[in-house]
C-alpha atoms as a PDB file:
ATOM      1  CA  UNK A   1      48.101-106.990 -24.957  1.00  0.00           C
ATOM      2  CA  UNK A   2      50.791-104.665 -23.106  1.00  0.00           C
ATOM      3  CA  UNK A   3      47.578-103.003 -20.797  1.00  0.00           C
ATOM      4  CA  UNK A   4      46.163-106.433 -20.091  1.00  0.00           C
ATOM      5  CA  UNK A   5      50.166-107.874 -18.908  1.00  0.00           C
ATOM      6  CA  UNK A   6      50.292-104.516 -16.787  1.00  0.00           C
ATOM      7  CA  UNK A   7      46.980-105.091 -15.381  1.00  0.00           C
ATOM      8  CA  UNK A   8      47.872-108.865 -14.194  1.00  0.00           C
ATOM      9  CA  UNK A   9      51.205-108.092 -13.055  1.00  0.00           C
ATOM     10  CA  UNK A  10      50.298-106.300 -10.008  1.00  0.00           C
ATOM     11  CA  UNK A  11      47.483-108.611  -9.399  1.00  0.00           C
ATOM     12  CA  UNK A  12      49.962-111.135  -8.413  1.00  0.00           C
ATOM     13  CA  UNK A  13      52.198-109.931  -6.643  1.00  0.00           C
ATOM     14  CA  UNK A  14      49.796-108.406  -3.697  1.00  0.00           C
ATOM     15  CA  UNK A  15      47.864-111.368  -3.699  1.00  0.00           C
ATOM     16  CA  UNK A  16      51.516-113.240  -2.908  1.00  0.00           C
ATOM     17  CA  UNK A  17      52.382-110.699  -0.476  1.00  0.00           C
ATOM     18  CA  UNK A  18      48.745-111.109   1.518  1.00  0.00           C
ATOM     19  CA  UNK A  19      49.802-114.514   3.378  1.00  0.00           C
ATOM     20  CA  UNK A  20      52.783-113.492   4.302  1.00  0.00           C
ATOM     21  CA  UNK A  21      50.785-110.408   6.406  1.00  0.00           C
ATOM     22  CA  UNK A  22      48.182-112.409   7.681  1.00  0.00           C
ATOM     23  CA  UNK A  23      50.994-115.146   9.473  1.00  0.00           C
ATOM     24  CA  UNK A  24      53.104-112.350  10.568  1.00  0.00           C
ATOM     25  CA  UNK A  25      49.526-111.132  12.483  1.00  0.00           C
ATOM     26  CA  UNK A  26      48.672-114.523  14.034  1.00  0.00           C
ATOM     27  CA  UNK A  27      52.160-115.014  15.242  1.00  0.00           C
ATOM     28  CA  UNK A  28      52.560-111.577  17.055  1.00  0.00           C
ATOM     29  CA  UNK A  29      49.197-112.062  18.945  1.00  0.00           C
ATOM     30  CA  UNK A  30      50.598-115.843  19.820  1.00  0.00           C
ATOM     31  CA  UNK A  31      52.760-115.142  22.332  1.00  0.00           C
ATOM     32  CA  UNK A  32      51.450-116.546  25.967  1.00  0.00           C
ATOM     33  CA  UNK A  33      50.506-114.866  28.912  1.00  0.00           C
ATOM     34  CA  UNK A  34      52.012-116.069  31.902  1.00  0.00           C
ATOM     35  CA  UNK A  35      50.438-114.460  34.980  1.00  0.00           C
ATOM     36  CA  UNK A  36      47.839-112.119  35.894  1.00  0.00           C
ATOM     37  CA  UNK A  37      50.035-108.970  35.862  1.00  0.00           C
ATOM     38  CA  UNK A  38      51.472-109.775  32.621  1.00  0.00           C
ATOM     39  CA  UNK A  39      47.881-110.164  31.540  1.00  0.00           C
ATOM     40  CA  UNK A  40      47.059-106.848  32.801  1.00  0.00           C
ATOM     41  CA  UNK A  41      49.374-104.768  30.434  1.00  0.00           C
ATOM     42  CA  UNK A  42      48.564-106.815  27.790  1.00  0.00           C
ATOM     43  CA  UNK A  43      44.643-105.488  28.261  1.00  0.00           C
ATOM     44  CA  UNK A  44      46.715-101.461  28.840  1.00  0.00           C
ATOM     45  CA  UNK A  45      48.248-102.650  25.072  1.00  0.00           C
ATOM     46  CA  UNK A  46      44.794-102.692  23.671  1.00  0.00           C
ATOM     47  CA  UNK A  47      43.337 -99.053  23.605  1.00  0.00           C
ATOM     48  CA  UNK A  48      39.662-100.627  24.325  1.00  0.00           C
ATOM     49  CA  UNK A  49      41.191-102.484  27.245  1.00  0.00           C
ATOM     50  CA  UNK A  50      40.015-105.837  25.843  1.00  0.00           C
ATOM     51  CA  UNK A  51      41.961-108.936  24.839  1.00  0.00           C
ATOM     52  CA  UNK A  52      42.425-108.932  21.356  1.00  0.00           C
ATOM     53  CA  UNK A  53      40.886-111.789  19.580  1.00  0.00           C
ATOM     54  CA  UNK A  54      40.822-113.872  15.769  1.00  0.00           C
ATOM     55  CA  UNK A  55      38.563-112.740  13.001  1.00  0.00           C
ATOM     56  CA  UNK A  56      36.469-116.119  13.845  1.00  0.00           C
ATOM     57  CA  UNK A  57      35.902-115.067  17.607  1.00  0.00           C
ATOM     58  CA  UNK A  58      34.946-111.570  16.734  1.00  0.00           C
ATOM     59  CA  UNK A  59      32.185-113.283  14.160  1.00  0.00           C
ATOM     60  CA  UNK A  60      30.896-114.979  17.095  1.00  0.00           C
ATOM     61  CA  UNK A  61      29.872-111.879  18.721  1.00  0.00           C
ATOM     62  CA  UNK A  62      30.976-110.945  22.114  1.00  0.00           C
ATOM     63  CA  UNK A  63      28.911-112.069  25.436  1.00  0.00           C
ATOM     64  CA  UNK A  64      29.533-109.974  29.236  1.00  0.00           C
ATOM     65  CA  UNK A  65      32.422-112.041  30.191  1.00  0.00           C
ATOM     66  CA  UNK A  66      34.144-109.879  27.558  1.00  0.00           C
ATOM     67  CA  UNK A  67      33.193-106.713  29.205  1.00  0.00           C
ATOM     68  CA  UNK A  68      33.664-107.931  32.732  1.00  0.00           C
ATOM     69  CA  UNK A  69      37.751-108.383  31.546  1.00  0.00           C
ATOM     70  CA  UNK A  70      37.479-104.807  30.724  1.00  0.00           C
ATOM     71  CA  UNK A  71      36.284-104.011  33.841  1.00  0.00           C
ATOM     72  CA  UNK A  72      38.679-106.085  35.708  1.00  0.00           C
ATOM     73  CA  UNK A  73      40.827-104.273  34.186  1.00  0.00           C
ATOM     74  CA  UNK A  74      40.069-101.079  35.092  1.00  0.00           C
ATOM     75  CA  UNK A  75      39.847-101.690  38.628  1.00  0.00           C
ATOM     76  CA  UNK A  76      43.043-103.575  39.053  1.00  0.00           C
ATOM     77  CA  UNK A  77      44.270-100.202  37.845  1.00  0.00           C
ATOM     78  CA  UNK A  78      43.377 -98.308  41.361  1.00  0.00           C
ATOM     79  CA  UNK A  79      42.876-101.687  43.541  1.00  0.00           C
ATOM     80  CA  UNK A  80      44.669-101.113  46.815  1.00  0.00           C
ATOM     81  CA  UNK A  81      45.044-103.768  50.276  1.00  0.00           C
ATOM     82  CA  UNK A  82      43.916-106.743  47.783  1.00  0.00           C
ATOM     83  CA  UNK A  83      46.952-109.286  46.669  1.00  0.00           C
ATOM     84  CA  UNK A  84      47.248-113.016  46.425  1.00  0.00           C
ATOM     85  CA  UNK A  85      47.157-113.136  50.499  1.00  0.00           C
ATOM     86  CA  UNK A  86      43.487-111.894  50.761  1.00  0.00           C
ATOM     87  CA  UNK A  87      40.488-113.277  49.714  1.00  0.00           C
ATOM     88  CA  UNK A  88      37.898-111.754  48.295  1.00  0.00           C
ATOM     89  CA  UNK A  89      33.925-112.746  47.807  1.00  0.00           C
ATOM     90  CA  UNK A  90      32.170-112.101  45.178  1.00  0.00           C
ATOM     91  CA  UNK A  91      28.410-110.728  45.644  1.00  0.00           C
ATOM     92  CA  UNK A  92      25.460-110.188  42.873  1.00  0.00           C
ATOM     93  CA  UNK A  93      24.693-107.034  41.684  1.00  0.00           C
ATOM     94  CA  UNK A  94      22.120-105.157  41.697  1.00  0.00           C
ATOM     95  CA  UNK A  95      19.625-102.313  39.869  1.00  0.00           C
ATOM     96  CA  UNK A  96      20.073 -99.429  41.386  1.00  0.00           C
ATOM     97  CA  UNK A  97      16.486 -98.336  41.390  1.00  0.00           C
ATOM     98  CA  UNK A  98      15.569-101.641  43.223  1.00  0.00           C
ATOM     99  CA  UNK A  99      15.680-103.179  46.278  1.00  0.00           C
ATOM    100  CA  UNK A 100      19.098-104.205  46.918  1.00  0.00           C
ATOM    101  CA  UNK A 101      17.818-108.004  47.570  1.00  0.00           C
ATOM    102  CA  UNK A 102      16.762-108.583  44.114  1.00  0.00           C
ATOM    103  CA  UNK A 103      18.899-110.259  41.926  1.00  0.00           C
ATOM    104  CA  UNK A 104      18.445-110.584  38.043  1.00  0.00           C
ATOM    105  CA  UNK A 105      19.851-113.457  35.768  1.00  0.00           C
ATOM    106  CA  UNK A 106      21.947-110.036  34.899  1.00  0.00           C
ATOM    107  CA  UNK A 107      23.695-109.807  38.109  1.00  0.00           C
ATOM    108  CA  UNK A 108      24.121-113.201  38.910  1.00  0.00           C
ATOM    109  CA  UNK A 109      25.929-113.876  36.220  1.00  0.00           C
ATOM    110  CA  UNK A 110      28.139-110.959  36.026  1.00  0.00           C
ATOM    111  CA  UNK A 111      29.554-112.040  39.902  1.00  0.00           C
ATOM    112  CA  UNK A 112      30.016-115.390  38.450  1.00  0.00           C
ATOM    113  CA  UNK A 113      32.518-113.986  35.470  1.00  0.00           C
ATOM    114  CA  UNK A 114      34.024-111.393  38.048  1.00  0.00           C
ATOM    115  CA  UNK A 115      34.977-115.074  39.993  1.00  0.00           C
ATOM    116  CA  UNK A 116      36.616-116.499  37.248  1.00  0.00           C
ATOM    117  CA  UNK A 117      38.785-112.669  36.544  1.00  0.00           C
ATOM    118  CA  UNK A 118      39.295-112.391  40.143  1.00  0.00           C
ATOM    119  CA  UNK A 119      41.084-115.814  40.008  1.00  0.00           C
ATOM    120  CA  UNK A 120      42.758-115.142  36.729  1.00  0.00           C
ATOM    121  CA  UNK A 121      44.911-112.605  38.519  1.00  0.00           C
ATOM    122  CA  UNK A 122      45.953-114.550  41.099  1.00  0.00           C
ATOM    123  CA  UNK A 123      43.624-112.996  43.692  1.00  0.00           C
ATOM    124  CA  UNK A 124      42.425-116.415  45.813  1.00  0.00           C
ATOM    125  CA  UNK A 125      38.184-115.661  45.346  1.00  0.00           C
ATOM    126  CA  UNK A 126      35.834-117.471  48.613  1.00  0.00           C
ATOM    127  CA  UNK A 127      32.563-119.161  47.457  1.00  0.00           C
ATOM    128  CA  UNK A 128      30.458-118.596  50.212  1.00  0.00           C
ATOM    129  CA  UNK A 129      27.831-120.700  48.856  1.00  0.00           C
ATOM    130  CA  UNK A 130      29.427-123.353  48.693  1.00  0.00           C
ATOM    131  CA  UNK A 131      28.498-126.567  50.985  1.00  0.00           C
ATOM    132  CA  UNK A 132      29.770-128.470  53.584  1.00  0.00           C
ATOM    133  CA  UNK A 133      28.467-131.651  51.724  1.00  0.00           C
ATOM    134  CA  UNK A 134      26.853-133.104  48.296  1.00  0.00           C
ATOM    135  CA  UNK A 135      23.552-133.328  48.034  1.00  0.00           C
ATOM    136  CA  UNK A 136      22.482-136.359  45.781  1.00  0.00           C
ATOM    137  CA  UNK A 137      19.125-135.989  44.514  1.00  0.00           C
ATOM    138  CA  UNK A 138      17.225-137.562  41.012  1.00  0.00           C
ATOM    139  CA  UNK A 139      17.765-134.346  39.552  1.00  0.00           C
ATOM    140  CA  UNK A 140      21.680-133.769  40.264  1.00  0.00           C
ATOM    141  CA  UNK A 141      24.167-133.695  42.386  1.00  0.00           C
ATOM    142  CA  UNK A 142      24.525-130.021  44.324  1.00  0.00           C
ATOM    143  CA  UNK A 143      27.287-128.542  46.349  1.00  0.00           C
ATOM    144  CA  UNK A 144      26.250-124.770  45.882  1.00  0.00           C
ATOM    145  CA  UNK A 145      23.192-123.437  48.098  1.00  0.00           C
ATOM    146  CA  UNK A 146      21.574-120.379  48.509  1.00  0.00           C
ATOM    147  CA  UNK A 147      19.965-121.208  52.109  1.00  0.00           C
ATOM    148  CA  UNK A 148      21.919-119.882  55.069  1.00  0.00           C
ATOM    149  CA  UNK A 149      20.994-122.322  56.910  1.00  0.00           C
ATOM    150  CA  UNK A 150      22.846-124.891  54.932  1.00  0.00           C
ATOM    151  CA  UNK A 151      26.372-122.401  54.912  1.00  0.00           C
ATOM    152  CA  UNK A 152      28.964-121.588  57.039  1.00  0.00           C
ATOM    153  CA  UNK A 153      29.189-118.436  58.661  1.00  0.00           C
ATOM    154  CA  UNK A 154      33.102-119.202  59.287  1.00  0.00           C
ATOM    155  CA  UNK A 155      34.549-117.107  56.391  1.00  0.00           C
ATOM    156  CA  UNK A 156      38.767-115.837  55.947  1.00  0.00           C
ATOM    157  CA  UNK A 157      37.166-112.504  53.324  1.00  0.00           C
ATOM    158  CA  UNK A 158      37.847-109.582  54.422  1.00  0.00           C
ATOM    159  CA  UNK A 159      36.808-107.642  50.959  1.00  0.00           C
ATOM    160  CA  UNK A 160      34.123-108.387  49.021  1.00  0.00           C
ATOM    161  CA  UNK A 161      32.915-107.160  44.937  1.00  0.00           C
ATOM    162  CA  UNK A 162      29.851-106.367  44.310  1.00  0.00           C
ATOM    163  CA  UNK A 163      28.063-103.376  42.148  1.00  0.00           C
ATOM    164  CA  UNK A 164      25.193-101.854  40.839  1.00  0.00           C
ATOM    165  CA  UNK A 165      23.441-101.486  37.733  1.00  0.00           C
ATOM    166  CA  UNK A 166      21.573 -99.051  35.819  1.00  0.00           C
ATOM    167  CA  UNK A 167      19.419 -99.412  32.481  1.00  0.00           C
ATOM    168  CA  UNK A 168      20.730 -96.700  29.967  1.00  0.00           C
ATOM    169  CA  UNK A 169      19.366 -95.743  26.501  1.00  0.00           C
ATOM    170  CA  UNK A 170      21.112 -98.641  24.717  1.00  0.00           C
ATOM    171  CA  UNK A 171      22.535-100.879  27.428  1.00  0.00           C
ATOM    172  CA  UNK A 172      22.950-101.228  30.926  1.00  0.00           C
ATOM    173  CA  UNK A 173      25.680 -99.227  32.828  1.00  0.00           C
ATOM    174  CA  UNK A 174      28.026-101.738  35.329  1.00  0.00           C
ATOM    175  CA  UNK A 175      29.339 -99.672  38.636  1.00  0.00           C
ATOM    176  CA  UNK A 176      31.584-102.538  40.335  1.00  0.00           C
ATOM    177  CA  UNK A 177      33.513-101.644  43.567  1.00  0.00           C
ATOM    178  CA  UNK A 178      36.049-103.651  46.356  1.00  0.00           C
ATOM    179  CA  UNK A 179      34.826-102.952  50.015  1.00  0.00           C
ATOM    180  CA  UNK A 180      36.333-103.529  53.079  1.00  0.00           C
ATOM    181  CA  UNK A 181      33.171-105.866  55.001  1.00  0.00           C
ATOM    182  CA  UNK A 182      35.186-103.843  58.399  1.00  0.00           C
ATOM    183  CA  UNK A 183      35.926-100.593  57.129  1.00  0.00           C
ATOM    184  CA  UNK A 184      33.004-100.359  54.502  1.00  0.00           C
ATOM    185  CA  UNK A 185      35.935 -98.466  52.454  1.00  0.00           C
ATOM    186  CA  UNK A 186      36.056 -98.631  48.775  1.00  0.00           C
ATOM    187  CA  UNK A 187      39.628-100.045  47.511  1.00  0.00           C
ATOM    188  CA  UNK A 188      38.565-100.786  44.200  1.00  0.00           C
ATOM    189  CA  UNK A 189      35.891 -99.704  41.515  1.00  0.00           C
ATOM    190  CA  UNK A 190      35.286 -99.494  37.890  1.00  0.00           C
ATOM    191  CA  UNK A 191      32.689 -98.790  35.440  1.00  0.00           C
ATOM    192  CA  UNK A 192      31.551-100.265  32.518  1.00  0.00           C
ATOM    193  CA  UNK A 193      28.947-100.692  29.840  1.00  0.00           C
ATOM    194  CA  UNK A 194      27.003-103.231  28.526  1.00  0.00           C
ATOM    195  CA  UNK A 195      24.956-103.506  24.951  1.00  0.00           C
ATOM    196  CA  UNK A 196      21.637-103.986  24.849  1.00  0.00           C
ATOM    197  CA  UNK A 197      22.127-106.750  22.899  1.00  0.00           C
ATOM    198  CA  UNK A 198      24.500-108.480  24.981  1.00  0.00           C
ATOM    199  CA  UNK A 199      22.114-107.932  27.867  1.00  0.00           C
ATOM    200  CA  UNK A 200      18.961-109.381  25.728  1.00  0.00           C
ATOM    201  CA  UNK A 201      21.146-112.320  24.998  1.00  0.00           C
ATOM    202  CA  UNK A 202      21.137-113.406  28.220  1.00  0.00           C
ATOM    203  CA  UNK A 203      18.336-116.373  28.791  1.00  0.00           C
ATOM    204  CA  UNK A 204      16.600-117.126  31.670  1.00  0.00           C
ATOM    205  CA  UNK A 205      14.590-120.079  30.910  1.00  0.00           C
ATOM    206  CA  UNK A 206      11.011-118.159  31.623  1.00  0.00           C
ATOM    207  CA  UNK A 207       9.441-118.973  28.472  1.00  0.00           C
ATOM    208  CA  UNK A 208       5.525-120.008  26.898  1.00  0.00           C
ATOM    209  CA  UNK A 209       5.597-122.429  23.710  1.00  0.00           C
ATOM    210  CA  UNK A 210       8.793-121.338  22.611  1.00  0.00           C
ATOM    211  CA  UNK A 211       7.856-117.453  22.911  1.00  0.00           C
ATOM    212  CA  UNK A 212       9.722-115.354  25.287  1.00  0.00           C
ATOM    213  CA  UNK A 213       7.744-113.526  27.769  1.00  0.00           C
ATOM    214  CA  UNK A 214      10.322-112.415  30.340  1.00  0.00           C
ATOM    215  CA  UNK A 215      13.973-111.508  29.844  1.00  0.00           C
ATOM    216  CA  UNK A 216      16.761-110.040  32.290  1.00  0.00           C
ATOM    217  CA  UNK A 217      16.043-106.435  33.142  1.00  0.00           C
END
């Protein structure tokens, strides 16, 4: 009887002490971010330069807008002549090995997340392709276009982001820079890494009866 009492006693007491840990976890990682340059050394706090995120969000896998933030990152590190007074557009990228006027569901969507970080630090992003109008049709209603006819060519950017990419054994390797459009200087870049898995998760609607037969290079 004295073992088994010994044996129990313990027991209890760390599985009382575990709540107490876990709250004291939540409610450190709790505390808001209030601009993009607070937000930056928040990512320098993490030694993967990531946000840090809840058991539940790390079970749900992580998709490129989570490596673009670490990206961001990085280049806001070294970015010079690019503040909250100058716009910046935001360009798909490319394979390297290609013809730089080929896009992939891969690039397209990477400039679309480097939009949304660009903005989340306070730097004012230009949509080029955005209209002048809506266009109502059956299907939808469309203000984006990717004919230059239908765009202005009356544009305040003076930097743009774009990159390159490059398929690696088990991924796809992201080379992002800021150039001046007069200058052609670099005044940003950063370099990143993508799964292979995150890049085969990627969909791009080209499918037969339900069976894939082309997905994002």
């Amino acid at each position: 009887m004295k073992k088994v009492l010994s044996l129990v006693l313990p027991l209890s007491l760390m599985v009382g002490c575990a709540p107490s840990s876990f709250f004291a976890v939540d409610n450190a990682q709790a505390e808001p971010v209030r601009n993009g340059f607070e937000k930056s050394s928040m990512y320098q706090s993490n030694p993967n330069g990531m946000k840090q995120f809840s058991v539940s969000q790390q079970m749900a896998g992580k998709n490129v807008t989570h490596y673009v933030q670490s990206i961001m990152q990085d280049m806001v590190a070294n970015l010079k002549h690019v503040n909250e007074k100058t716009p910046v557009a935001v360009t798909s990228f490319v394979f390297l090995d290609k013809e730089f006027d080929k896009g992939s569901l891969l690039g397209n969507q990477l400039a679309e997340s480097f939009i949304h970080e660009l903005h989340a630090f306070g730097i004012p992003v230009v949509d080029f392709k955005t209209t002048d109008y809506i266009r109502v049709t059956p299907e939808g209603d469309f203000v984006f276009s990717r004919d230059f006819l239908e765009l202005s060519d009356d544009h305040p950017f003076l930097y743009v982001l774009g990159g390159t990419l490059v398929n690696h054994q088990g991924g796809v390797m992201v080379n992002a820079r800021v150039v001046g459009l007069r200058s052609k200087s670099v005044v940003g870049s950063a370099q990143g890494f993508l799964p292979q898995n995150v890049v085969n998760a990627l969909q791009d609607g080209a499918a037969y009866d339900g069976i894939r037969i082309e997905r994002a290079n």
